[in-house]
Protein backbone atom coordinates (compact mmCIF):
# COMPACT_ATOMS: atom_id res chain seq x y z
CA UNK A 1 0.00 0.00 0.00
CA UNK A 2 2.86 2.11 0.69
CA UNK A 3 7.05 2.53 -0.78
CA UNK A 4 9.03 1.90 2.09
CA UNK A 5 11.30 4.16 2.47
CA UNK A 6 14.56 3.93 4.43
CA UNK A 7 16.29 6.47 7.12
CA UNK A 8 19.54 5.85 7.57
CA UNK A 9 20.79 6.39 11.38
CA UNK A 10 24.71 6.76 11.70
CA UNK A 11 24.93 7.44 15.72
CA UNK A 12 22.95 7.21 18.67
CA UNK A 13 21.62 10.19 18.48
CA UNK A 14 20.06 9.35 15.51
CA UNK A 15 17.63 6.62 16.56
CA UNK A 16 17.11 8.42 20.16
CA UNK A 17 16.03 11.13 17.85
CA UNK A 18 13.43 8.90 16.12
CA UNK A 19 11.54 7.40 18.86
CA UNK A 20 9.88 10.37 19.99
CA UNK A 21 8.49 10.70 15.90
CA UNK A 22 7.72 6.92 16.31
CA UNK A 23 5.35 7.53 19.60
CA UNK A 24 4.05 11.07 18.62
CA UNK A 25 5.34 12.46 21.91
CA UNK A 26 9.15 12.07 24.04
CA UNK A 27 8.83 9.70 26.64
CA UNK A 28 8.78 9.79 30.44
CA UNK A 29 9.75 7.58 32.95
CA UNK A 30 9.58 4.58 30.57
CA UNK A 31 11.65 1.78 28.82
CA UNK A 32 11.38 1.91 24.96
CA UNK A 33 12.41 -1.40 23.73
CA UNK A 34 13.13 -1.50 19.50
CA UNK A 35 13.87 -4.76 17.94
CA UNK A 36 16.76 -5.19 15.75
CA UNK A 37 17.65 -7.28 12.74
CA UNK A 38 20.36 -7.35 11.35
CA UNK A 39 20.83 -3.54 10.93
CA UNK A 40 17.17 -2.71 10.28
CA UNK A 41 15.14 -1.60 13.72
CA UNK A 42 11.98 -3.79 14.19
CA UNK A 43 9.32 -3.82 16.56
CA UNK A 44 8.94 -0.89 18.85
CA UNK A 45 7.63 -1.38 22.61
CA UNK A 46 7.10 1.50 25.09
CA UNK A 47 6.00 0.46 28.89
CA UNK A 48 6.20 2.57 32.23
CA UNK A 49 9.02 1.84 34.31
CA UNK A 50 7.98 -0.49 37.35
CA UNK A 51 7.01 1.53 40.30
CA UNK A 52 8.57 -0.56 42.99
CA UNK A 53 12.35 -1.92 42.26
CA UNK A 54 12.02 -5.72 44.06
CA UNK A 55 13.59 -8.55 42.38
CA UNK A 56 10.23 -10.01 41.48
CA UNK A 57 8.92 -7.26 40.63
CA UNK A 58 12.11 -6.17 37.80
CA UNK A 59 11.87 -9.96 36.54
CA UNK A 60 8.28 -9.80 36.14
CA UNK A 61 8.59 -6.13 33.93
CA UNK A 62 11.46 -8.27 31.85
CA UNK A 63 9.67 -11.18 30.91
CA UNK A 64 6.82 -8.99 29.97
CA UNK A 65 8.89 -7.20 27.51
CA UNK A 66 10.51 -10.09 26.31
CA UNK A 67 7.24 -11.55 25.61
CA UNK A 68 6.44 -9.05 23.44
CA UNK A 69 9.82 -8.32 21.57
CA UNK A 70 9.85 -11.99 20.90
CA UNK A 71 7.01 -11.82 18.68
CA UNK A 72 9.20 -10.31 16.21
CA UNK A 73 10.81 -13.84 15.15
CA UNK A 74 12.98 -12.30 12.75
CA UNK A 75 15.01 -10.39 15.25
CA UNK A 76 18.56 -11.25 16.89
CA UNK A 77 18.89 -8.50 19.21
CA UNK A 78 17.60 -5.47 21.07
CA UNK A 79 18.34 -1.76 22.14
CA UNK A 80 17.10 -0.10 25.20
CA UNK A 81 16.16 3.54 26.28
CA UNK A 82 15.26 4.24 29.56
CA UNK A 83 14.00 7.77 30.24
CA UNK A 84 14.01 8.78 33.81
CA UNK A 85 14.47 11.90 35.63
CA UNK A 86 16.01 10.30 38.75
CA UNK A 87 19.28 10.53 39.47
CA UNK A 88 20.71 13.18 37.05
CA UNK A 89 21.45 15.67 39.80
CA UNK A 90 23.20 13.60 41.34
CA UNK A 91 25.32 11.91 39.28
CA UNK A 92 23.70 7.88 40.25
CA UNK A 93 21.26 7.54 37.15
CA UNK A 94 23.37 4.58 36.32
CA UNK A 95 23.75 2.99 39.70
CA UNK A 96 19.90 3.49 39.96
CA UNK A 97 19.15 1.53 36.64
CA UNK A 98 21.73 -1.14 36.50
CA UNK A 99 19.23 -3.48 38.47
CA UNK A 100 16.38 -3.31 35.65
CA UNK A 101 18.86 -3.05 32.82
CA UNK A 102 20.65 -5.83 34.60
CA UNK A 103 17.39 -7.88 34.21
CA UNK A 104 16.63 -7.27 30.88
CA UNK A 105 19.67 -8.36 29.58
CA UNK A 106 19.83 -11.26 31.10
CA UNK A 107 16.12 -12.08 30.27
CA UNK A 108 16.16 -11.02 27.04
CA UNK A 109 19.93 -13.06 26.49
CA UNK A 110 18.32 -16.15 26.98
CA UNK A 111 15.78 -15.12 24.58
CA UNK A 112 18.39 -14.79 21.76
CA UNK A 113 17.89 -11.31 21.38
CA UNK A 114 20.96 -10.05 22.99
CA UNK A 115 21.05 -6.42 23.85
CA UNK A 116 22.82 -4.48 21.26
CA UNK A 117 23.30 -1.03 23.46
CA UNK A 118 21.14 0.88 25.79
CA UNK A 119 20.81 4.59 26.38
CA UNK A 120 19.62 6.74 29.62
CA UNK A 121 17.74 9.76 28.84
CA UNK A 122 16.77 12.05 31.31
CA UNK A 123 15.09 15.77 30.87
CA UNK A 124 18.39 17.65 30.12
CA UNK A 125 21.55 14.91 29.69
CA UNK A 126 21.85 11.67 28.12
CA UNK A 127 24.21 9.02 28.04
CA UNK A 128 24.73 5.52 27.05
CA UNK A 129 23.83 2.54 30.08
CA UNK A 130 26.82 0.82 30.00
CA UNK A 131 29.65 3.69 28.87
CA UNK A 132 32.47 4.16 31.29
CA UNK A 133 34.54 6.49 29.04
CA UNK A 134 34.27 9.93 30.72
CA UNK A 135 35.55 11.33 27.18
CA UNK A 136 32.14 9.63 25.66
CA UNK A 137 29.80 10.16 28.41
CA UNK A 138 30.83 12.69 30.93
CA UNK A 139 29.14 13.16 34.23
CA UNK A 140 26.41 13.87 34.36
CA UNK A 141 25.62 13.67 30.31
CA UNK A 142 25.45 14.80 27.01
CA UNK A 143 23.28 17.38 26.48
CA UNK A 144 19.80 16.38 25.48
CA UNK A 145 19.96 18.93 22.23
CA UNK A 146 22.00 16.81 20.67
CA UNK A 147 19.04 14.24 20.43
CA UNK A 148 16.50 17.18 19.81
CA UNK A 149 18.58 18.61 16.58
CA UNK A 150 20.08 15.22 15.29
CA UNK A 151 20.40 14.90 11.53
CA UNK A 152 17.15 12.04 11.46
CA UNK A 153 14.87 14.04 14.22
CA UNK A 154 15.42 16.95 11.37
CA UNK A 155 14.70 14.54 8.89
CA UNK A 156 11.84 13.55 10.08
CA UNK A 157 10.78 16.89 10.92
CA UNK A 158 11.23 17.93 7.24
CA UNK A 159 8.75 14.97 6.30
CA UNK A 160 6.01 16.82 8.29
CA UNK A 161 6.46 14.47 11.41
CA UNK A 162 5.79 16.51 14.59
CA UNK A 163 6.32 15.62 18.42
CA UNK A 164 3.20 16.13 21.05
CA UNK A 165 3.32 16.44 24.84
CA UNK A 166 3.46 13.75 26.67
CA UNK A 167 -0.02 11.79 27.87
CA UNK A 168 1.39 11.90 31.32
CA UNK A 169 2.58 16.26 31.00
CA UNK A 170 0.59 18.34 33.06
CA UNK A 171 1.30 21.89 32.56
CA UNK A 172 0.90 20.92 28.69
CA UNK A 173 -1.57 17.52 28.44
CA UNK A 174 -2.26 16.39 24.46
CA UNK A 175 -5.33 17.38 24.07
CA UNK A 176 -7.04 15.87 20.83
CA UNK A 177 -9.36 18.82 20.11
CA UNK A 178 -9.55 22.27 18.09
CA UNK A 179 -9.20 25.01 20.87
CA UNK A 180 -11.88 27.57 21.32
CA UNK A 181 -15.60 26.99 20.97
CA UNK A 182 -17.55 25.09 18.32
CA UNK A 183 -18.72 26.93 15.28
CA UNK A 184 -22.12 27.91 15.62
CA UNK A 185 -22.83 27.26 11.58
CA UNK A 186 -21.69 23.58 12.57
CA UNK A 187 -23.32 23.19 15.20
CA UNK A 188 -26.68 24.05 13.64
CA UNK A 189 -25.18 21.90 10.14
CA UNK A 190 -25.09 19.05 12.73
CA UNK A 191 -28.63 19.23 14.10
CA UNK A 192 -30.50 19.58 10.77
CA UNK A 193 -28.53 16.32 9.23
CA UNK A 194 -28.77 14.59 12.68
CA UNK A 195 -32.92 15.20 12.08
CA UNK A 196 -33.33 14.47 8.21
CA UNK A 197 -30.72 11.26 9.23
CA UNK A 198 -33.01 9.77 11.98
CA UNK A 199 -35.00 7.36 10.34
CA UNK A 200 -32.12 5.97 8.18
CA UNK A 201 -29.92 4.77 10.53
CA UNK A 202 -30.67 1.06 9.03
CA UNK A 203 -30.53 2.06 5.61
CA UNK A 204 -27.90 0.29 3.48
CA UNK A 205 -28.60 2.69 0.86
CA UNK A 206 -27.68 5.80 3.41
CA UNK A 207 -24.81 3.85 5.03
CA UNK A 208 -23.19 3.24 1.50
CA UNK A 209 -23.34 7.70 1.05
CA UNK A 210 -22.08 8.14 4.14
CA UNK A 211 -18.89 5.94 3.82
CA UNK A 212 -18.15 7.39 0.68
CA UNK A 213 -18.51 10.76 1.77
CA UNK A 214 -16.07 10.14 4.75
CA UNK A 215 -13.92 8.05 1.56
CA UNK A 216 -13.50 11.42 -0.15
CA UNK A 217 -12.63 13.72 2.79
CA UNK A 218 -9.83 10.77 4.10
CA UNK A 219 -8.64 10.46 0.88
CA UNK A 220 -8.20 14.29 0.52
CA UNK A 221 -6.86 13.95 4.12
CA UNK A 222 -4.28 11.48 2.81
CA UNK A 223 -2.79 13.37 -0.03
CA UNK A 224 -2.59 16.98 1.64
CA UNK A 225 -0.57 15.75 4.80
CA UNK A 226 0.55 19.16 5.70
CA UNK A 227 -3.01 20.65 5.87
CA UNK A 228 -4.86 21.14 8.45
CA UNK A 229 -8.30 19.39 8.77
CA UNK A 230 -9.72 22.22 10.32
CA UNK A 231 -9.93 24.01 6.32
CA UNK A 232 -12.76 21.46 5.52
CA UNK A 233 -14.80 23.77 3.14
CA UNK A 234 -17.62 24.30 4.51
CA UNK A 235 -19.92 24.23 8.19
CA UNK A 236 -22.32 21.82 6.18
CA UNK A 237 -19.40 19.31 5.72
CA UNK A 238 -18.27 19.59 9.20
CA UNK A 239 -22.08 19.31 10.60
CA UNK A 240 -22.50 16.21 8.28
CA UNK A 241 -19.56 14.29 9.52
CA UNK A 242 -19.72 15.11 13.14
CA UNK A 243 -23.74 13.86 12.56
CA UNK A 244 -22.67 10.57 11.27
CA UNK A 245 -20.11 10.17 14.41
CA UNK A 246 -23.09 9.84 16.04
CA UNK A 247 -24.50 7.12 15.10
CA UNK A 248 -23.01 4.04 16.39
CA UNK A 249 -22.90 2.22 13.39
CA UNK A 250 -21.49 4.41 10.83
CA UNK A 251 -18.83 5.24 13.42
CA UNK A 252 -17.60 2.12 13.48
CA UNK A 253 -17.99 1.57 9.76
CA UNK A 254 -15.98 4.40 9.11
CA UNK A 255 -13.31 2.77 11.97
CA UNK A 256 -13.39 -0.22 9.65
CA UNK A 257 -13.17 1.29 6.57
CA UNK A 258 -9.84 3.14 7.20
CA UNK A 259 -8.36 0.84 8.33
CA UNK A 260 -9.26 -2.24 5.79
CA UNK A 261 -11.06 -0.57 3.37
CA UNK A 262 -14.86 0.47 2.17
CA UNK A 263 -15.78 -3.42 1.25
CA UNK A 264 -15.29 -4.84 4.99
CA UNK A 265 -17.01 -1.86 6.39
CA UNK A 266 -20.42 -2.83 4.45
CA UNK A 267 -19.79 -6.45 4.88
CA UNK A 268 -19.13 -6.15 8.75
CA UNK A 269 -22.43 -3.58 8.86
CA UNK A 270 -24.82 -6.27 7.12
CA UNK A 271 -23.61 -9.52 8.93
CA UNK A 272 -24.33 -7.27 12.31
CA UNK A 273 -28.00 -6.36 11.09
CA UNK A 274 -27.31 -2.86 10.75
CA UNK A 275 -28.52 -1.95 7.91
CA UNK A 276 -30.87 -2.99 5.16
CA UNK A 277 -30.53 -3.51 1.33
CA UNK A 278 -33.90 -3.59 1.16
CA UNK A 279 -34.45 0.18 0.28
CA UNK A 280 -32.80 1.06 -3.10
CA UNK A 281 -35.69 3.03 -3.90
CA UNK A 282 -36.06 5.63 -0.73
CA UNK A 283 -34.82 8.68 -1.70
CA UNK A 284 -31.35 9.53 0.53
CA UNK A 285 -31.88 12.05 3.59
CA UNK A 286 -29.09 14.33 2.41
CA UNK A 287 -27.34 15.48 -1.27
CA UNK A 288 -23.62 15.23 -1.75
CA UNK A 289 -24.00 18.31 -3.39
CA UNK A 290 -24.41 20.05 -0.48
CA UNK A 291 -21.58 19.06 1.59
CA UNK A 292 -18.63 20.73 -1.36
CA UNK A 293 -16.96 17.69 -0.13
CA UNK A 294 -13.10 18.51 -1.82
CA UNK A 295 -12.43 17.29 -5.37
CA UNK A 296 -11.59 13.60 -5.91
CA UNK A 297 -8.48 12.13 -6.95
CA UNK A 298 -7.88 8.83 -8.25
CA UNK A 299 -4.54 8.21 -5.84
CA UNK A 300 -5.29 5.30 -3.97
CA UNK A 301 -7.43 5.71 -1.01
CA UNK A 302 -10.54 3.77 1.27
CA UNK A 303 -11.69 0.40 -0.18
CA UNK A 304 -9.00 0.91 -2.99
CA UNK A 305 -6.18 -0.68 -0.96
CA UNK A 306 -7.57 -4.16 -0.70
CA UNK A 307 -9.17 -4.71 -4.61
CA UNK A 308 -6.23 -7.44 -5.85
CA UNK A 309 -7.02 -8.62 -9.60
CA UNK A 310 -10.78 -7.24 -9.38
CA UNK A 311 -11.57 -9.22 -5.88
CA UNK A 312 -11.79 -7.15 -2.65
CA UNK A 313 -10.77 -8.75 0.12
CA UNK A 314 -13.44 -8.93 3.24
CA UNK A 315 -12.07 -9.11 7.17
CA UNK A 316 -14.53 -9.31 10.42
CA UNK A 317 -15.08 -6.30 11.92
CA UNK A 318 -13.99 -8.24 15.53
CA UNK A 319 -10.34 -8.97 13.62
CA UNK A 320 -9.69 -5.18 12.40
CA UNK A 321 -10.68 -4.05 15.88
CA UNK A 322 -8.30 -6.25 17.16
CA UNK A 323 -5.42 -5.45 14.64
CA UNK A 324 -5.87 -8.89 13.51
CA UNK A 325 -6.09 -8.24 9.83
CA UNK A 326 -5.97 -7.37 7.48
CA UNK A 327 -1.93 -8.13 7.53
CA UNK A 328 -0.93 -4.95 6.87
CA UNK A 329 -3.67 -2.06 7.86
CA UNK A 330 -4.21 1.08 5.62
CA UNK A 331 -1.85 3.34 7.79
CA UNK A 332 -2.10 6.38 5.62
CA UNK A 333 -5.86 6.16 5.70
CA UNK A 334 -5.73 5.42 9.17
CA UNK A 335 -3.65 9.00 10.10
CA UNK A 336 -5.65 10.73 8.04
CA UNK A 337 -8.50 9.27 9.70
CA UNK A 338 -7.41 10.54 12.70
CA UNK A 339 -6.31 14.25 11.77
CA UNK A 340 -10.02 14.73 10.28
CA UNK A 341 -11.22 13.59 14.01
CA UNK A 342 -9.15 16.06 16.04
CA UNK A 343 -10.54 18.60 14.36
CA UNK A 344 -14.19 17.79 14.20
CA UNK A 345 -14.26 18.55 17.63
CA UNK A 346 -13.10 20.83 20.35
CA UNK A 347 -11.19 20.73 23.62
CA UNK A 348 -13.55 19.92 26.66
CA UNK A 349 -16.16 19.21 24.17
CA UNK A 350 -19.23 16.98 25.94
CA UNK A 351 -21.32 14.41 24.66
CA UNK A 352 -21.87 11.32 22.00
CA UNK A 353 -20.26 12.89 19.20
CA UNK A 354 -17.04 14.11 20.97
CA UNK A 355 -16.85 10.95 22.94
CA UNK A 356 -17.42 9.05 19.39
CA UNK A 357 -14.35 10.99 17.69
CA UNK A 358 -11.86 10.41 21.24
CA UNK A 359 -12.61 6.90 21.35
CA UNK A 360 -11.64 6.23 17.34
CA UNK A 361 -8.48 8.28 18.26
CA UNK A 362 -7.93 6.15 20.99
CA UNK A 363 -8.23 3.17 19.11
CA UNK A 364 -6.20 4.28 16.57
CA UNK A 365 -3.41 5.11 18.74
CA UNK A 366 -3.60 2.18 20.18
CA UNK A 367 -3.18 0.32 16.85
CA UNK A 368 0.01 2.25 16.63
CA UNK A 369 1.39 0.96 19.79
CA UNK A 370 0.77 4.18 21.90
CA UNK A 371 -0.90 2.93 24.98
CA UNK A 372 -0.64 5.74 26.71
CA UNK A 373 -1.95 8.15 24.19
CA UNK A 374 -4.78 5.50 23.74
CA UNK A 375 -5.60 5.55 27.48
CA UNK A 376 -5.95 9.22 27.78
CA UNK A 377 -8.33 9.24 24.89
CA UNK A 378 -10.53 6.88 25.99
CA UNK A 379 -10.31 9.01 29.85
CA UNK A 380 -11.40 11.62 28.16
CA UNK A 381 -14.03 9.93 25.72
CA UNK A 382 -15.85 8.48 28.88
CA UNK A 383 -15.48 11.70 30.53
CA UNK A 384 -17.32 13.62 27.43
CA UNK A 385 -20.30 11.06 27.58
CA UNK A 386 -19.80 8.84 30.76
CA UNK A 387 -20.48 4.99 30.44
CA UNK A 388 -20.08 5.30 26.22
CA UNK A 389 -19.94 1.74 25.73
CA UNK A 390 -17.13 1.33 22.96
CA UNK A 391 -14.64 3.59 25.07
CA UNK A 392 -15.38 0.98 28.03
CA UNK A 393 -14.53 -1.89 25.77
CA UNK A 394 -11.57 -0.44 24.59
CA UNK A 395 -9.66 0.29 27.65
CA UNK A 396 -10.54 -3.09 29.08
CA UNK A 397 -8.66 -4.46 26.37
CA UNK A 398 -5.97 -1.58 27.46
CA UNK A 399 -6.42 -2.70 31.22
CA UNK A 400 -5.58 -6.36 30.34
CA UNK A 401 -2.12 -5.23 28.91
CA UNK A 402 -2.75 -6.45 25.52
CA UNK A 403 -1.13 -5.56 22.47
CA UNK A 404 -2.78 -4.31 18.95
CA UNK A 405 -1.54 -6.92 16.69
CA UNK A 406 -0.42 -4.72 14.04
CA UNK A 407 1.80 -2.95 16.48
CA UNK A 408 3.52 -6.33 17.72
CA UNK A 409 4.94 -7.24 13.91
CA UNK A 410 7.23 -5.23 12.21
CA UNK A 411 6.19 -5.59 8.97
CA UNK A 412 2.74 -4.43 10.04
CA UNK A 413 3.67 -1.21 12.38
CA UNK A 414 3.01 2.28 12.37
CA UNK A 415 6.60 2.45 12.56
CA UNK A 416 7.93 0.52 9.20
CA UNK A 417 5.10 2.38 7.60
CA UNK A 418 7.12 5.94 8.60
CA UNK A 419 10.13 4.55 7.30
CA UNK A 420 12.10 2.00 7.95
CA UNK A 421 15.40 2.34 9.51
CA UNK A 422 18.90 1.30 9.05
């Protein structure tokens, strides 16, 4: 679906540099795990540190990581970043991590995936784990700015990658919103669609508009990267989609259809009974027409990424939620998906619709392998409308540690879709 293309990194700096690209924000107090092989980085894994530093408790945090880095079964080793603020001042950040790094290379050894290097990061110095040269790695560090302005960080930058706050920052928290109040011209877009739409809610005719009006706005999404979602074109296109959020559904069709395209979104909607193609000949609630949805472009977009010699390939709607398949999800589709949903909506926004457009970030952080970024976005999703049922779901599958399958194979990540690395 996508050219890989390949970053080269040339120092430590360089792939310190990446990660915070990779997660969308720079870590804090955590271990970010990144599988190699051969030269090529792998699988990317990003846990809090453990809060208590017992033996049981360190070999418990290792085997969990190994479990997951071992799903990558082409790898044959590992590097390690730990990012702490502890012990900088001080000058025992490396006394204070040796027990956990000491673990994980021991647990990780027996694994076959020996570690490669390890770096400690903290808020202003670096330094690698297990460097004794004070010429290398002087007391207390390097200075952090050399990770900040390294020549792949500005690479990435230059692609249009950016770097949010941290789930965990409080004078700054991500918020996945517009600022500033709603427009009143949406609001009232909203309201008349959410009316004429009532009765249709079943209609396969309807749902088969509505997912290729959200096709046409991703795909536009997709191919203008640098643009901001906010210039939809008009209030009536804004009203429409935030309408269609509302309705469980279509939200999840539209979930579906990012990710594995326009066919399994349909499929998935009639095998759940939730809509009828019994109705060809009732007239639609709503004109495309009406909507100046942008112009198309026949780039590859929703439901195009899965047609393979004139078949289009069908997955469950429980196996995309899951990350199961399709093998490889439609990542740009996917990020485009979720640039469109930030700014449908606006910060401390309450009810269905904003909780509808947090949780589908959520998830879709989640299939990138950002926890964290997930679990904030569901917080806030059953905050804007408390007990919404899909946010519940999803962070019990977030509570029970488990990993989007897309994230845990590198061929499949977020990350390989970026770029791949050497």
């Amino acid at each position: 679906m996508t050219t890989k293309e390949t970053l080269s990194i040339h120092q430590p700096e360089d792939i310190l540099g990446y990660i915070p690209h990779l997660l969308g924000y720079w870590p804090e107090d955590s271990l970010v795990a990144i599988t190699m092989q051969g030269n090529t980085l792998g699988a990317a894994l990003r846990v809090d540190l453990p809060a208590r530093a017992s033996g049981r408790v360190l070999a418990a945090f290792a085997e969990h990581v190994r479990r997951y880095l071992t799903s990558d079964t082409l790898a044959d080793g590992v590097v390690l970043a730990l990012y702490t603020d502890d012990g900088w001042d001080d000058g025992m950040v490396v006394h204070r991590t040796l027990p956990l790094l000491a673990e994980l290379h021991e647990t990780l050894d027996h694994a076959y995936l020996p570690v490669r290097d390890a770096w400690l990061v903290g808020p202003e110095y670096w330094r690698g784990a297990f460097c004794a040269d004070q010429e290398c790695c002087p007391v207390p560090g390097l200075p952090i700015e050399r990770i900040r302005s390294s020549r792949l960080s500005a690479e990435m930058v230059y692609r249009g990658s950016t770097i949010g706050a941290s789930p965990r920052s409080r004078q700054n928290p991500p918020v996945p919103g517009r600022p500033g109040a709603l427009d009143p011209a949406v609001s009232e877009a909203e309201s008349d669609f959410a009316k004429r739409m009532r009765t249709s809610w079943r209609s396969g005719k309807c749902l088969d508009a509505v997912l290729e009006v959200w096709s046409q706005v991703l795909d536009d999404a997709r191919i203008h990267p640098d643009s901001e979602p906010a210039d939809l074109p008009t209030p009536q296109l804004a009203g429409f989609l935030r309408s269609t959020l509302g309705v469980p559904g279509w939200r999840d069709a539209v979930m579906i259809m990012a990710a594995a395209g326009i066919g399994s979104a349909k499929a998935g909607a009639a095998a759940f009974g939730l809509c009828s193609r019994n109705d060809d000949s009732d007239p639609l609630p709503f004109d495309a027409g009406e909507l100046a949805l942008p112009p198309t472009d026949t780039r590859e977009g929703a439901g195009k990424a899965y047609e393979a010699k004139g078949v289009l390939s069908i997955f469950a709607y429980a196996d995309v939620l899951l990350g199961v398949e399709p093998a490889v999800p439609d990542w740009g589709q996917l990020d485009a998906l979720q640039r469109v949903l930030s700014y449908l909506c606006v910060q401390g926004e309450m009810g269905d619709v904003a909780a509808a457009a947090l949780t589908l970030q959520g998830w879709i952080a989640w299939c990138k392998g950002s926890g964290s970024v997930a679990h904030a976005c569901l917080t806030r999703a059953n905050s804007a409308s408390p007990g919404y049922r899909l946010a519940e779901l999803l962070d019990e599958v977030l509570g029970q540690g488990s990993i989007c399958a897309w994230a845990s194979r590198p061929e499949s990540a977020w990350g390989t879709y970026k770029g791949s690395l050497r």
